[in-house]
Protein backbone atom coordinates (compact mmCIF):
# COMPACT_ATOMS: atom_id res chain seq x y z
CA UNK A 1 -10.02 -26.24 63.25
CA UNK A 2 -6.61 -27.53 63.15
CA UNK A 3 -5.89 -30.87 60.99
CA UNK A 4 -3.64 -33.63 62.14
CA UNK A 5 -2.24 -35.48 59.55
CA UNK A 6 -0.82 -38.19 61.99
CA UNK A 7 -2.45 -39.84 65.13
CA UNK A 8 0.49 -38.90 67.28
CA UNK A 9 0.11 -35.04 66.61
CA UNK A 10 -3.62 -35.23 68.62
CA UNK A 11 -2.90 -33.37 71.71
CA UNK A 12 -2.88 -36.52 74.77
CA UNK A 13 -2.93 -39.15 72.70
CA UNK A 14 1.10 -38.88 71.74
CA UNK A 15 2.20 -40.97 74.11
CA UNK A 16 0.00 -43.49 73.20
CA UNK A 17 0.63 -47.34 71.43
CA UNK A 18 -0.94 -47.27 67.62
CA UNK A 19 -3.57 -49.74 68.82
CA UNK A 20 -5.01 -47.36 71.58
CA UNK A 21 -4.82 -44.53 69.76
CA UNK A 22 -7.20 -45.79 66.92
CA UNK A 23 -9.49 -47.35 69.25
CA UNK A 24 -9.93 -43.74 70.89
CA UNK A 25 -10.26 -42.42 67.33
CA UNK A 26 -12.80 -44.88 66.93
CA UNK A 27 -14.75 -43.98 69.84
CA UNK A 28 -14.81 -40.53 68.99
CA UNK A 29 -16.23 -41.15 65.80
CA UNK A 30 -19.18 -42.65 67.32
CA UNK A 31 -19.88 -39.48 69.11
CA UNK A 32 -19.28 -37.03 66.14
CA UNK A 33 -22.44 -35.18 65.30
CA UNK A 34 -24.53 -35.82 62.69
CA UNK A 35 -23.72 -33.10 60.26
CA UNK A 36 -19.87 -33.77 60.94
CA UNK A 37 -20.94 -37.65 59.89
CA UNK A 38 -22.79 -36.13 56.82
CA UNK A 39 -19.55 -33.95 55.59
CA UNK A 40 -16.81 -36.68 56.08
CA UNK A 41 -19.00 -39.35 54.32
CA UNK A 42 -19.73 -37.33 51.51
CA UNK A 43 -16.00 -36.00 50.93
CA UNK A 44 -15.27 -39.72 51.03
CA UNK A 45 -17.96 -40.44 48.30
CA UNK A 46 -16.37 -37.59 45.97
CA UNK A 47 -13.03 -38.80 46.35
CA UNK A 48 -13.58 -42.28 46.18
CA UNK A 49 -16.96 -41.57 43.07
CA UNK A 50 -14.37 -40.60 40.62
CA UNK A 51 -12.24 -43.69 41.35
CA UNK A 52 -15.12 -46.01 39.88
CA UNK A 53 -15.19 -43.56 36.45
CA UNK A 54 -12.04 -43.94 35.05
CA UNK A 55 -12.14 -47.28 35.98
CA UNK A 56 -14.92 -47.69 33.65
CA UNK A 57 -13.49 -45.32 30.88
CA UNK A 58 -10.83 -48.12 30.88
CA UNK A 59 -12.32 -49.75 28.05
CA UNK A 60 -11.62 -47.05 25.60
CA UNK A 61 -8.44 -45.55 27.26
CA UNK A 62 -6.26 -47.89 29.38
CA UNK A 63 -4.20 -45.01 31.04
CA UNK A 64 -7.14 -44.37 33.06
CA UNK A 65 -6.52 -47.31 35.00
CA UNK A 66 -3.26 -44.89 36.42
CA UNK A 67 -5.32 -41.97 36.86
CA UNK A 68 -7.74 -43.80 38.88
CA UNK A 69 -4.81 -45.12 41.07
CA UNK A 70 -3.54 -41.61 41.67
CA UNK A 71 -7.18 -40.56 42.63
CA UNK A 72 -6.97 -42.91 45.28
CA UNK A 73 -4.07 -41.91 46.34
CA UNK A 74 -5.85 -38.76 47.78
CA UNK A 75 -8.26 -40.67 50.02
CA UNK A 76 -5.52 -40.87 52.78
CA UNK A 77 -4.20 -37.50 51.88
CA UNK A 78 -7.63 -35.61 52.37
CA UNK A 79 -10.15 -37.67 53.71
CA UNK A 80 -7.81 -38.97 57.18
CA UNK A 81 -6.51 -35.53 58.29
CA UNK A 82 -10.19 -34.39 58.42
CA UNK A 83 -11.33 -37.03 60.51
CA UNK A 84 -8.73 -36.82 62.28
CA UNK A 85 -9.59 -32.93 63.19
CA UNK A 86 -12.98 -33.85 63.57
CA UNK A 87 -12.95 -37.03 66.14
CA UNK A 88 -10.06 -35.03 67.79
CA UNK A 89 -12.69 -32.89 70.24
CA UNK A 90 -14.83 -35.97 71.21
CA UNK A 91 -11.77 -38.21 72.49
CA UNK A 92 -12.15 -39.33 75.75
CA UNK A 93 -8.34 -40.16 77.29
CA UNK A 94 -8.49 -42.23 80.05
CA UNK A 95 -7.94 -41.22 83.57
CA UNK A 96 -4.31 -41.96 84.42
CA UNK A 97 -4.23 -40.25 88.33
CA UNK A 98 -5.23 -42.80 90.24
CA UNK A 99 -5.60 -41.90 94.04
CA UNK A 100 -3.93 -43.78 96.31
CA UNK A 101 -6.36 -46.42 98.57
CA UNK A 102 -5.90 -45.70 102.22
């Protein structure tokens, strides 16, 4: 499985405004299986799990306030690429060659 780490480096969708893009992306999301569902939610729940900790330890240790900021920082990192790669085999492009009407 190849990861994209940008919308524009899906193969067919390049050429493609931001806005249509996504909504493909979103599309094949829907259609993503349910153990592909399964491992994207739970990599989101251990990256965004540990988030809600140090936020809590910030009553004895205020520096985990920036620690919990840099955790987040990973959710786009890891968690977008890999749904990315995984929605990538159920998009749908539209049909562009339109015959001519005789």
């Amino acid at each position: 499985m190849k990861l994209y780490f940008f919308t524009k480096n899906i193969p067919g969708l390049s050429k493609m405004s931001l806005k249509q893009r996504m909504t493909l992306l979103e599309d094949a999301g829907k259609r993503m299986s349910v153990p592909e569902k399964t491992l994207l939610n739970v990599l989101k729940l251990l990256v965004i799990v540990p988030v809600f900790v140090f936020i809590l330890r910030t009553a004895t240790d205020w520096t985990s306030l920036v620690w919990a900021f840099l955790v987040f920082l990973l959710y786009p990192i890891v968690v977008k690429p890999l749904q990315y790669s995984l929605s990538a085999k159920y998009i749908k492009l539209p049909d562009n060659t339109s015959s001519p009407k005789e």
